[in-house]
C-alpha atoms as a PDB file:
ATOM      1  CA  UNK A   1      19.261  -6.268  -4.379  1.00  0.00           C
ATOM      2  CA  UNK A   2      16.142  -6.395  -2.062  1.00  0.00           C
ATOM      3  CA  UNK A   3      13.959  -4.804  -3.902  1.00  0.00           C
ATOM      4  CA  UNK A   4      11.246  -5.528  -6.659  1.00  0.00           C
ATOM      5  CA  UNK A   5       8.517  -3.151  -8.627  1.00  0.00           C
ATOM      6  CA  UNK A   6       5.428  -5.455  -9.608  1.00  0.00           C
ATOM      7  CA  UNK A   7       2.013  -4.280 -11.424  1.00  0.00           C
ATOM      8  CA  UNK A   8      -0.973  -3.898  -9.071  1.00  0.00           C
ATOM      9  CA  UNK A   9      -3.301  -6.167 -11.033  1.00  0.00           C
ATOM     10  CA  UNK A  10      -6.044  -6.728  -8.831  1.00  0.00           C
ATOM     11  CA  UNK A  11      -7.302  -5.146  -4.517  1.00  0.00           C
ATOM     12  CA  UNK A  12      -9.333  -6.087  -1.999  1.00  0.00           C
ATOM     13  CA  UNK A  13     -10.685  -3.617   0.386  1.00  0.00           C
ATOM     14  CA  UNK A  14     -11.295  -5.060   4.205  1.00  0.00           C
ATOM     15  CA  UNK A  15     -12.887  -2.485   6.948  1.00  0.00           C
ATOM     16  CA  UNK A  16     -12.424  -2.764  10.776  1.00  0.00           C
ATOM     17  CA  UNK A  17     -14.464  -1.469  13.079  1.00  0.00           C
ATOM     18  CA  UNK A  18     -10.629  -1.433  14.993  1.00  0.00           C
ATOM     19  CA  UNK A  19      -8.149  -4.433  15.190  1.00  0.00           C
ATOM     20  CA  UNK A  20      -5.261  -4.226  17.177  1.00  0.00           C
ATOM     21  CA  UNK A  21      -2.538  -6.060  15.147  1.00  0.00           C
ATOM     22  CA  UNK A  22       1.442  -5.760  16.325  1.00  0.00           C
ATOM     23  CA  UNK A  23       4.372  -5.264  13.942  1.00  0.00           C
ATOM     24  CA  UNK A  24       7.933  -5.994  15.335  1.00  0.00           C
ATOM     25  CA  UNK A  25       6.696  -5.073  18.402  1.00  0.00           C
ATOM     26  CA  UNK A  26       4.849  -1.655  17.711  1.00  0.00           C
ATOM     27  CA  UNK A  27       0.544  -2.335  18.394  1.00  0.00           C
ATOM     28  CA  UNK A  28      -1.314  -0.343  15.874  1.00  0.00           C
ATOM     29  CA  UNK A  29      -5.322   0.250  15.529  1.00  0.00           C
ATOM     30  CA  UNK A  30      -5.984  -0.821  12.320  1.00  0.00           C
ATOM     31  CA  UNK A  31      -9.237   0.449  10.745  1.00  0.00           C
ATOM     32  CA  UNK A  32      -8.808  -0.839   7.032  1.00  0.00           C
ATOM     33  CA  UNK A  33      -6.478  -2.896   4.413  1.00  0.00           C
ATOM     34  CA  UNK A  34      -5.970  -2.601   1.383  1.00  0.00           C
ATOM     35  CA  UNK A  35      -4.336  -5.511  -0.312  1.00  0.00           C
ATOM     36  CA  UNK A  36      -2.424  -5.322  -3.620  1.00  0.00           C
ATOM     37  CA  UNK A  37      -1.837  -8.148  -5.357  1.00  0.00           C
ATOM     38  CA  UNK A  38       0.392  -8.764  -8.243  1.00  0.00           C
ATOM     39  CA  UNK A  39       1.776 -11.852 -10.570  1.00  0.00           C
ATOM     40  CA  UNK A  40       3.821 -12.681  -8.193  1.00  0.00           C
ATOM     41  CA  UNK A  41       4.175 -10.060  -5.234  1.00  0.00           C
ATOM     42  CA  UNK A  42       1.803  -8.229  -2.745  1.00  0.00           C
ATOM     43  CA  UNK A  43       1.785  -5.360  -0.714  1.00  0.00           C
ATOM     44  CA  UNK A  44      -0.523  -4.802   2.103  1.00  0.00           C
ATOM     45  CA  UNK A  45      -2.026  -1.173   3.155  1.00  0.00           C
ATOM     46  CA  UNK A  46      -2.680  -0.941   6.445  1.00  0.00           C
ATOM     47  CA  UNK A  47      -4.902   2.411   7.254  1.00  0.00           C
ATOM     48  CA  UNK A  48      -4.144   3.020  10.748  1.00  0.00           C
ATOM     49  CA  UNK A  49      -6.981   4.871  13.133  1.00  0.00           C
ATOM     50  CA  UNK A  50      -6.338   8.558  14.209  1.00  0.00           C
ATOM     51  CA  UNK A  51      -3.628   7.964  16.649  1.00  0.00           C
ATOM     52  CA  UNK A  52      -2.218   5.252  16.122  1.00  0.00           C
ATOM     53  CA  UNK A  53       1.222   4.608  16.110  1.00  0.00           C
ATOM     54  CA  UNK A  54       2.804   3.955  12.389  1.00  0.00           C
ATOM     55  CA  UNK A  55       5.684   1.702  12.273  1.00  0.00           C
ATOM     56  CA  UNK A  56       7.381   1.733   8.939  1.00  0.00           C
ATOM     57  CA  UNK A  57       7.432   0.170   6.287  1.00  0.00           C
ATOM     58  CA  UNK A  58       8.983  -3.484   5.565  1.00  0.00           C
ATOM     59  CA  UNK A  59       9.711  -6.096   2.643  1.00  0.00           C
ATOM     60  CA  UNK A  60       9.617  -9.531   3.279  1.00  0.00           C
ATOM     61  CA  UNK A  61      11.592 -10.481   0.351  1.00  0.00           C
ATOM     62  CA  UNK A  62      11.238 -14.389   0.904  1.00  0.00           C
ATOM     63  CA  UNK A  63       7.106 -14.086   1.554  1.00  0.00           C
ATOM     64  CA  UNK A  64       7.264 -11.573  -1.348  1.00  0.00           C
ATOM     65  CA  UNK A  65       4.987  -9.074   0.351  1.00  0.00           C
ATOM     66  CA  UNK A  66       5.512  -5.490   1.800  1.00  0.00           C
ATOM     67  CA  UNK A  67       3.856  -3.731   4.215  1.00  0.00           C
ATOM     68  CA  UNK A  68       2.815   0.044   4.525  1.00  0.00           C
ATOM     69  CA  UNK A  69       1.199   1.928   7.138  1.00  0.00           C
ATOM     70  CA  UNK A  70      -0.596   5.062   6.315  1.00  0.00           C
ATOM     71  CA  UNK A  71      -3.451   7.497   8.626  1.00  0.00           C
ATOM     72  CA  UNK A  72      -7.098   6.200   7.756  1.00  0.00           C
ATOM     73  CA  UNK A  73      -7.826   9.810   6.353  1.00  0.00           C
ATOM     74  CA  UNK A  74      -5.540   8.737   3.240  1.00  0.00           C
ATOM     75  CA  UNK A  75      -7.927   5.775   2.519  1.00  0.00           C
ATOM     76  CA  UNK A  76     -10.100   7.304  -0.344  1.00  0.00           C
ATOM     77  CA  UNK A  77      -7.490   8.611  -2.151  1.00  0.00           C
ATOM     78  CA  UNK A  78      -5.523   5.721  -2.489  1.00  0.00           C
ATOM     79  CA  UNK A  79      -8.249   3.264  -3.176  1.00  0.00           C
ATOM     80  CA  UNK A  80      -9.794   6.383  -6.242  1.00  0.00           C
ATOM     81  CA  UNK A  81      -6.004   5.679  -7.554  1.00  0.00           C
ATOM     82  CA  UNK A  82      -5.965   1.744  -7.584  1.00  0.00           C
ATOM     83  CA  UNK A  83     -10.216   2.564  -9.552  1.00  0.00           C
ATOM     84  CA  UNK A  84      -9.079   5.286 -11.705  1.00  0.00           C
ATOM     85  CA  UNK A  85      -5.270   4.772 -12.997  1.00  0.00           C
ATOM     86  CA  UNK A  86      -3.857   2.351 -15.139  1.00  0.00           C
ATOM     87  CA  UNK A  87      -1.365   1.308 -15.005  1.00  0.00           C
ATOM     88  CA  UNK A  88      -0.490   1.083 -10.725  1.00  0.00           C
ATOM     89  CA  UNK A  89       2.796  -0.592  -9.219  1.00  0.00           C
ATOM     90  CA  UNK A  90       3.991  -1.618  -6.203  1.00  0.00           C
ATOM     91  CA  UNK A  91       7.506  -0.506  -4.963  1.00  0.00           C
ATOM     92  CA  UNK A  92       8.629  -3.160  -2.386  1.00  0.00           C
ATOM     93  CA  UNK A  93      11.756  -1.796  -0.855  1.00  0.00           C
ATOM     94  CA  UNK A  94      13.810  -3.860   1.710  1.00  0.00           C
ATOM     95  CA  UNK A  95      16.773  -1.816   1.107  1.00  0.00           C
ATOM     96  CA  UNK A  96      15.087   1.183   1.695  1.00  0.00           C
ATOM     97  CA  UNK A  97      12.210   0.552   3.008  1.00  0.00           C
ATOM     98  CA  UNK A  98      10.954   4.514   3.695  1.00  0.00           C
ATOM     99  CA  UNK A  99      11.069   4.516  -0.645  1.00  0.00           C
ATOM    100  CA  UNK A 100       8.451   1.802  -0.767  1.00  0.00           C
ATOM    101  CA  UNK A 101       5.978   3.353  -2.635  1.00  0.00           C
ATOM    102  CA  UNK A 102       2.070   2.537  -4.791  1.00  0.00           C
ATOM    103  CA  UNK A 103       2.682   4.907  -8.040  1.00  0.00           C
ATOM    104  CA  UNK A 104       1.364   5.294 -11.372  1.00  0.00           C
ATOM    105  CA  UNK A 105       2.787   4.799 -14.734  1.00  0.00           C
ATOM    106  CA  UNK A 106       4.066   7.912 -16.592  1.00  0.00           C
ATOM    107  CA  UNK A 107       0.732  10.159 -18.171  1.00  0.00           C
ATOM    108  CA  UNK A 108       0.750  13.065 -20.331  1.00  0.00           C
ATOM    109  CA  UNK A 109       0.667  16.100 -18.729  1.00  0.00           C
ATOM    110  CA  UNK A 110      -2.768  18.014 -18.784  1.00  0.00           C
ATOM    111  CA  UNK A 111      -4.460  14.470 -19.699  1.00  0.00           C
ATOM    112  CA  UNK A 112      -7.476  14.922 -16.863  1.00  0.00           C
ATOM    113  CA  UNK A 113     -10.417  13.256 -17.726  1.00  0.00           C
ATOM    114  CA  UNK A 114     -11.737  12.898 -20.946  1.00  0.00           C
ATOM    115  CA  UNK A 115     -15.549  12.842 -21.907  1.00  0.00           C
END
């Protein structure tokens, strides 16, 4: 099966002031990345500028990295996840590719923050 769940161990956070990258022939305006990085696997976050297209998602099983697209408004969200839960994993999808997913683990309900 093409598809593989690692643990997020360990991101880097890389601003643009706006980089034009292309993806299978889409040309988006990147404004950030977020890279994931596991044992073995990695998924890149590209946070797109107002506008830009968004191309989906893709695994490239052999490299074993994926690649998500999502609107720069999402960035501080996702990066207070990757600070503030434990533990975070990567959902690399090539067989479904719109499933690949950054989630949690499984928390108590009502567990907030403590202190």
């Amino acid at each position: 099966m093409d598809a593989k769940v690692f643990e997020i161990k360990e991101y880097m956070i890389v601003w643009r002031q706006l980089e034009l990258l292309n993806f299978d022939g889409v040309t988006v305006q990147v404004r950030a990345l977020v890279r994931c990085t596991g044992d073995d696997h990695a998924m890149d976050v590209y946070f797109l500028a107002e506008g830009s297209p968004m191309p989906p998602p893709f695994f490239d099983a052999p490299a074993k990295k994926g690649y998500m697209f999502m609107n720069i408004q999402d960035i501080h969200p996702f990066v207070d996840m990757l600070r503030n839960e434990t533990p975070v994993y990567g959902h690399l999808r090539g067989d479904r590719p719109e499933w690949m997913s950054v989630t949690t683990g499984k928390e108590p309900v009502g567990e907030g923050e403590k202190g």
